[in-house]
Protein backbone atom coordinates (compact mmCIF):
# COMPACT_ATOMS: atom_id res chain seq x y z
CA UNK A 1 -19.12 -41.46 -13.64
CA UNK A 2 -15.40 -40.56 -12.82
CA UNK A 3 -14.66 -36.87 -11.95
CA UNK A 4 -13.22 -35.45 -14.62
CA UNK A 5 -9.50 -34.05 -14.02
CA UNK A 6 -9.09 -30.36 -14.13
CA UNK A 7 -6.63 -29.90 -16.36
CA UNK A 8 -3.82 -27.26 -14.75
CA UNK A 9 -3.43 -24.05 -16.73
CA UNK A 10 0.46 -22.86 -16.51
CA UNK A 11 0.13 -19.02 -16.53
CA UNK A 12 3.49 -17.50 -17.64
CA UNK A 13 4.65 -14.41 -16.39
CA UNK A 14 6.47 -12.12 -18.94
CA UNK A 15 9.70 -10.76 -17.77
CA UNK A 16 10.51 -7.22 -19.20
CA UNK A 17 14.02 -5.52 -19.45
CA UNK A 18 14.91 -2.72 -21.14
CA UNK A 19 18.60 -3.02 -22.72
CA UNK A 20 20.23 0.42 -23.81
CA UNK A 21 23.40 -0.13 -25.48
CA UNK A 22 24.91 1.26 -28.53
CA UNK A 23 27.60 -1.26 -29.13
CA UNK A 24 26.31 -3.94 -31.46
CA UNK A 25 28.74 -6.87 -29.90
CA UNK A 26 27.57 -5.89 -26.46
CA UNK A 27 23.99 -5.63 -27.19
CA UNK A 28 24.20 -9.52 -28.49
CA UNK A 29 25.95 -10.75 -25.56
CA UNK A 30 23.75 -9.48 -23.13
CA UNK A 31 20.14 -10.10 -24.72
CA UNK A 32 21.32 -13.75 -24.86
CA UNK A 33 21.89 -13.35 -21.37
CA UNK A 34 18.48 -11.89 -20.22
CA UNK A 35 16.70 -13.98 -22.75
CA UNK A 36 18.19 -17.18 -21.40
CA UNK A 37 16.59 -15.79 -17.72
CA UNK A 38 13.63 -15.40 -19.15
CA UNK A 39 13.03 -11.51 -20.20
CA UNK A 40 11.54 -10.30 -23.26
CA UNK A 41 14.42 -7.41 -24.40
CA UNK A 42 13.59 -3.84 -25.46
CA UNK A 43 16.66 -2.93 -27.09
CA UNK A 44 17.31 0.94 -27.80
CA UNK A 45 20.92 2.63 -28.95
CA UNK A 46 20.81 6.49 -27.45
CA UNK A 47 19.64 8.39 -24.74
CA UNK A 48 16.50 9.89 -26.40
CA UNK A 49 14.53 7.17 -26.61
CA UNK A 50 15.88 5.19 -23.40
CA UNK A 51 13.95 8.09 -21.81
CA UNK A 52 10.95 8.08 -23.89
CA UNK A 53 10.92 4.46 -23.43
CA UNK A 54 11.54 5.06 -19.62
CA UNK A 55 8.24 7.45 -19.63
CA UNK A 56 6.08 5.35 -21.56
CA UNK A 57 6.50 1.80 -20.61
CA UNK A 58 7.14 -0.37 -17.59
CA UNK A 59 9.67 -2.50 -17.05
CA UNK A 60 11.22 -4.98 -14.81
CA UNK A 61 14.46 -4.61 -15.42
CA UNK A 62 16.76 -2.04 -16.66
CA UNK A 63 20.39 -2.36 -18.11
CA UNK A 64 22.04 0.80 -18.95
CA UNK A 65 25.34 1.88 -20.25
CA UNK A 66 27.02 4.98 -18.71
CA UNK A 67 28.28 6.37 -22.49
CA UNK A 68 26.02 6.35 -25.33
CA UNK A 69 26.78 7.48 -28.90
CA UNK A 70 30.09 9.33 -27.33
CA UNK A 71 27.96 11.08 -24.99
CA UNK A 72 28.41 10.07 -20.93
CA UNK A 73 24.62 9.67 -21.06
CA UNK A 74 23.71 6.99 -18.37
CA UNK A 75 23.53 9.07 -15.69
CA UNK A 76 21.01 11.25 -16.84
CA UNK A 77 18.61 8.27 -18.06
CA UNK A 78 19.11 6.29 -14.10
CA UNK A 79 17.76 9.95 -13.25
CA UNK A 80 14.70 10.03 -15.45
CA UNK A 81 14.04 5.76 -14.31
CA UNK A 82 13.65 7.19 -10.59
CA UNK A 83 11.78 10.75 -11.46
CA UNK A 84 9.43 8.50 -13.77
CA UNK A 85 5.92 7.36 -13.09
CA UNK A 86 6.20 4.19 -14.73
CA UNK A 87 9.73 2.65 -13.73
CA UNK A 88 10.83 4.64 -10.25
CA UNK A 89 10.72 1.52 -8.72
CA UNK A 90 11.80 -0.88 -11.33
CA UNK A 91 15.32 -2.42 -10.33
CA UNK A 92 18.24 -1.03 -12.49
CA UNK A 93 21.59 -1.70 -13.03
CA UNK A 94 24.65 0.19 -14.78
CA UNK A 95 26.68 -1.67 -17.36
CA UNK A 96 30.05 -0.65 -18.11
CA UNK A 97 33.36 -0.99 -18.94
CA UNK A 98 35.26 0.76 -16.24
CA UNK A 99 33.93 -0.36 -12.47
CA UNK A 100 35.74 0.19 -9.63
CA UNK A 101 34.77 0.74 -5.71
CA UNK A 102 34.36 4.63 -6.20
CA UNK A 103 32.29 3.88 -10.02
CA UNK A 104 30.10 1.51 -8.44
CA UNK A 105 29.29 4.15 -5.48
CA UNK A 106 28.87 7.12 -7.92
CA UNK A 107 25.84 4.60 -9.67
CA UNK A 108 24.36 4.11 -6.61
CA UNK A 109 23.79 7.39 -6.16
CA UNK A 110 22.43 8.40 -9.08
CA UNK A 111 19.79 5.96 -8.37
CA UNK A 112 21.09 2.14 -9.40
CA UNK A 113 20.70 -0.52 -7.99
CA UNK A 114 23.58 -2.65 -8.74
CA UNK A 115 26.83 -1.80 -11.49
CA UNK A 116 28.50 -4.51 -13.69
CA UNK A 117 31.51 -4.56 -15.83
CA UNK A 118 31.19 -4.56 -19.55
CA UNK A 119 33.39 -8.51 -19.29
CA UNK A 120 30.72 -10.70 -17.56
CA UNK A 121 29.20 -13.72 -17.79
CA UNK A 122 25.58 -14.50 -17.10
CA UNK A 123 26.45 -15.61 -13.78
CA UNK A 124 27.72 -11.83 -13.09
CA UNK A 125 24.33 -10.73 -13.88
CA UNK A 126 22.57 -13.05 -11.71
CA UNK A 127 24.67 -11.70 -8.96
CA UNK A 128 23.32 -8.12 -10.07
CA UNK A 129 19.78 -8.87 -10.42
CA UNK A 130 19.86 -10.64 -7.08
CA UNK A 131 21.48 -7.76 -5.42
CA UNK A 132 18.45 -5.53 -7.01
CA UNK A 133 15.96 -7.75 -6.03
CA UNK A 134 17.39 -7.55 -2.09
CA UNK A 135 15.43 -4.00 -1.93
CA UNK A 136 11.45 -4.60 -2.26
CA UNK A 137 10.22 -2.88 -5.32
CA UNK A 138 7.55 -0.52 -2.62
CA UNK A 139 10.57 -0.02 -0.84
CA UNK A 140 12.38 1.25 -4.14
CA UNK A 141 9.35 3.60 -5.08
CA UNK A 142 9.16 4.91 -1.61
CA UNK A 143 12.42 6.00 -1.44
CA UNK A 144 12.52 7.71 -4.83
CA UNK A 145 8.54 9.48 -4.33
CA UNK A 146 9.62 10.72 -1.22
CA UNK A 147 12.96 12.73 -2.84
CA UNK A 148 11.28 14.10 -5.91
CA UNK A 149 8.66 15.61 -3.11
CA UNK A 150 11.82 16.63 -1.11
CA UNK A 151 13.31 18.21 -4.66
CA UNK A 152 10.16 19.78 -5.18
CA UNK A 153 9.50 21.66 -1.96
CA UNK A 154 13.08 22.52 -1.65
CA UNK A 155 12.41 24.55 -5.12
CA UNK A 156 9.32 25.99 -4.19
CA UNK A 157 9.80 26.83 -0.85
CA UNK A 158 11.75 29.86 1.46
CA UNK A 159 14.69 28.55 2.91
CA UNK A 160 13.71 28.68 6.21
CA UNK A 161 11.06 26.02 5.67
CA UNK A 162 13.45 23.75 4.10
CA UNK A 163 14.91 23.28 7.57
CA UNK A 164 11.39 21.59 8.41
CA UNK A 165 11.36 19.66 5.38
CA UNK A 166 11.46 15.86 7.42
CA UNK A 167 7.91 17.05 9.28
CA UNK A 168 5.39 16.63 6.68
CA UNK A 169 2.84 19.35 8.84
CA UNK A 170 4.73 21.87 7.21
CA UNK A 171 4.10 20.70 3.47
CA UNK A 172 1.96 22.54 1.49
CA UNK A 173 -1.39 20.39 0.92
CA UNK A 174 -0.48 19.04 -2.55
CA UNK A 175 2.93 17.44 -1.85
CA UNK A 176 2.16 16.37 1.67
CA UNK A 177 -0.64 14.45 0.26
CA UNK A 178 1.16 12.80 -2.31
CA UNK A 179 4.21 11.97 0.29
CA UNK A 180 1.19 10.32 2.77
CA UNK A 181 0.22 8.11 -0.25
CA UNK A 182 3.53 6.94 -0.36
CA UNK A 183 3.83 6.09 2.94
CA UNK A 184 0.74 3.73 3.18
CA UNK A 185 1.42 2.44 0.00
CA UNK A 186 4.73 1.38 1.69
CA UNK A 187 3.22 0.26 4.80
CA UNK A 188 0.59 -1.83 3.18
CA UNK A 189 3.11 -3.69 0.91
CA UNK A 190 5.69 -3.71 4.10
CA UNK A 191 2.63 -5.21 6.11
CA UNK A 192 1.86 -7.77 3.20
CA UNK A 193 5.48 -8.91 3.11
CA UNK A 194 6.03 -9.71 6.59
CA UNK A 195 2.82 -11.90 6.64
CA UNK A 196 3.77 -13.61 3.67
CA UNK A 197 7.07 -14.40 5.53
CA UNK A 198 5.43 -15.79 8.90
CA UNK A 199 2.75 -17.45 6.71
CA UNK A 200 4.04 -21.77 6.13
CA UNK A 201 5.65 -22.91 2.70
């Protein structure tokens, strides 16, 4: 009797990215865009329920404009991606009409990964995902654990301590904990990559 062929199961991977627009023109534009590369598109229209959405599901991408509903509201949902359980290390980038040099470093430090102008093609936001996906996604989430510890001892604690704040012997119990997570959370995904590099193609 011949062996039977095992037939090959393809297993697809769903793409997620959250969308939060409240221009209808703009919202059409770009969840052709991200559905042509493959994401499945949470759309939502004002800062409320970007945030909800933020806290309650996870994404893998996330596409924010800086003013919602006449309301400069992007900043504070970038904040709530990187202070949230679910998305702090999901890759996230700023979509909006005005983006120059200074813009683009303002995003950043809110917490995006990558800004792009409101007049793009699909090509412009492969650029932009590419440029998120240069930072790791442990990298991402250690980065952004280890400052909502920092925020958090700095508004619990005397200010002489916060002085000490980058030796983690002089956290209190809870938060040094937590930050020591992080870090081998990070090292065992850092450790991970590198072998995966060395390892042949």
């Amino acid at each position: 009797m011949e062996p039977q062929e095992e037939q090959k199961k393809e297993i697809t991977i769903i793409k997620r990215a959250l969308l939060v627009e409240d221009y209808e023109a703009c919202q059409r534009v770009m969840s052709i865009f991200l559905q042509k590369l493959g994401y499945h598109v949470d759309l939502v229209d004002d800062s409320l329920t970007a945030i909800q959405k933020v806290q309650s599901e996870a994404y893998d991408l996330i596409i924010v404009d800086i003013n919602l509903q006449g309301h400069r509201a992007g900043k504070k949902i970038i904040k709530s991606i990187r202070e949230s359980e679910r998305n702090v290390d999901t890759s996230s980038i700023v979509w909006s009409a005005y983006v120059n040099k200074n813009d683009e470093e303002e995003y950043l430090s809110w917490g995006a990964d990558a800004a792009l102008k409101k007049e793009c093609e699909i090509e412009d936001l492969k650029k932009s995902i590419q440029q998120c996906l240069l930072t790791p996604r442990y990298e991402r989430k250690l980065k952004y654990k280890l400052k909502i510890l920092q925020k958090k001892w700095q508004e619990n604690s005397p200010a002489e301590w916060i002085k000490k704040i980058n030796d983690l012997r002089h956290l209190p119990f809870s938060i040094r904990e937590k930050a020591m997570h992080s870090i081998n959370e990070y090292q065992q995904w850092s450790n991970f990559h590198a072998n995966e590099k060395k390892s042949p193609s």
